[in-house]
Protein backbone atom coordinates (compact mmCIF):
# COMPACT_ATOMS: atom_id res chain seq x y z
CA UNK A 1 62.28 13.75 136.80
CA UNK A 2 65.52 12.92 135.17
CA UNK A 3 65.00 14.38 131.54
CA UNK A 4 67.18 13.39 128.32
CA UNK A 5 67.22 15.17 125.01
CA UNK A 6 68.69 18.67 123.74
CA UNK A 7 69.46 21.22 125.49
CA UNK A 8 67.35 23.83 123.16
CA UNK A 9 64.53 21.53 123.41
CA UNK A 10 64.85 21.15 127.07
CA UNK A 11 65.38 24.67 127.86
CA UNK A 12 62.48 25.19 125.29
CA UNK A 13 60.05 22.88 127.81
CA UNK A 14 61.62 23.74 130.87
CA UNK A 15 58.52 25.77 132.53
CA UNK A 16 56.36 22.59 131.44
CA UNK A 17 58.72 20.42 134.05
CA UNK A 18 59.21 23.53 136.41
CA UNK A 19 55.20 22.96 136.76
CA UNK A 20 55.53 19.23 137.04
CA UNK A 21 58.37 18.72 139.25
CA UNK A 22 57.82 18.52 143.38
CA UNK A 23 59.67 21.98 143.80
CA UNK A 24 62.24 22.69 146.77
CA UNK A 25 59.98 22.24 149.81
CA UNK A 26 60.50 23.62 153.35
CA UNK A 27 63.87 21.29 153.71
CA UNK A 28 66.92 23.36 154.74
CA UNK A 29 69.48 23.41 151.85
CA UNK A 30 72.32 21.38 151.55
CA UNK A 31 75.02 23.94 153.51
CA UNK A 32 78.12 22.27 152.00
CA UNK A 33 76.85 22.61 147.76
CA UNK A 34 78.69 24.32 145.97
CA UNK A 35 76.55 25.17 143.15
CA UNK A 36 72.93 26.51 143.97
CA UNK A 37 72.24 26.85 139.48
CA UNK A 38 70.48 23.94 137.83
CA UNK A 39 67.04 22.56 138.18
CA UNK A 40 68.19 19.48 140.53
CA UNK A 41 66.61 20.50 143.93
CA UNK A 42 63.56 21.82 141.72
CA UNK A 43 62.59 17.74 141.36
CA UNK A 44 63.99 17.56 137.76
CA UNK A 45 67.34 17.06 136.02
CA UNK A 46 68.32 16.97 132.27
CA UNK A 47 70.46 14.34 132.45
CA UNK A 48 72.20 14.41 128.81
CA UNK A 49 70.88 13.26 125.29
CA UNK A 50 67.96 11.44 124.44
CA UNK A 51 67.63 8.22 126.38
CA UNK A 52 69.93 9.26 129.26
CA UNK A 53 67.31 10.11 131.12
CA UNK A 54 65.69 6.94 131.49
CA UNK A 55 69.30 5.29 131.77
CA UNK A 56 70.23 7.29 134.88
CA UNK A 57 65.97 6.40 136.29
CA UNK A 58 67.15 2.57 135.67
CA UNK A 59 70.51 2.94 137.59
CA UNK A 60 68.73 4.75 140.30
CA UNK A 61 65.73 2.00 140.65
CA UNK A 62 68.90 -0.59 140.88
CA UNK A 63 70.41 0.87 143.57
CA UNK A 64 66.66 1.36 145.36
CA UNK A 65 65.82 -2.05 144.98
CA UNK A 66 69.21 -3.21 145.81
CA UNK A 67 68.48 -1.50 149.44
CA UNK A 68 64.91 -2.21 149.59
CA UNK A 69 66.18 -6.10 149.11
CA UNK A 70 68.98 -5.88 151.91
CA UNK A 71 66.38 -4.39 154.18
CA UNK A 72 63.98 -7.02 153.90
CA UNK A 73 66.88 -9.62 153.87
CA UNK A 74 68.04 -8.34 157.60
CA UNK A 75 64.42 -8.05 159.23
CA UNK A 76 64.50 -11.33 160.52
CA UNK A 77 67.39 -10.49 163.14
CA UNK A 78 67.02 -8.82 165.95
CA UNK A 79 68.01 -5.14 166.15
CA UNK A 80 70.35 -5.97 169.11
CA UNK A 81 72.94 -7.40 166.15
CA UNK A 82 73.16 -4.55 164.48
CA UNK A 83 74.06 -2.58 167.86
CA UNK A 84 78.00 -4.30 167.78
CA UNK A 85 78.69 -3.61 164.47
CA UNK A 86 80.56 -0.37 163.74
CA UNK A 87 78.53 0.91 160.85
């Protein structure tokens, strides 16, 4: 969840989106973060002030379709092209 809004109110509602959000899971941590505060690798983020958090979800569903879209663009070659280039 990528939150926006203040930070008392957000701190206020945090165990509300502690009990929404996916939790950490059984993947190993990242070993080269710096940082292990914050609610990030909970499933949630507070992003900034109101409507930041649905500006960051729009930037991220940009980039997602943007992939999604090259992917489906490149399915009609072979995977033997993709072998030669240096990626």
């Amino acid at each position: 969840m990528m939150i926006g809004g203040d930070k008392e109110m957000i701190n206020y509602l945090d165990p509300i989106f502690d009990s929404l959000a996916p939790g950490i899971g059984n993947p190993p941590r990242s070993p080269n973060r710096k940082s292990l505060d914050g609610t990030a690798e909970f499933g949630y983020l507070r992003c900034g002030s109101n409507g930041a958090g649905h500006f960051v979800k729009m930037v991220h569903n940009g980039i997602e379709y943007g992939i999604t879209s090259c992917a489906q663009l490149m399915r009609p070659f072979p995977p033997s092209i993709f072998a030669r280039l240096d990626l």
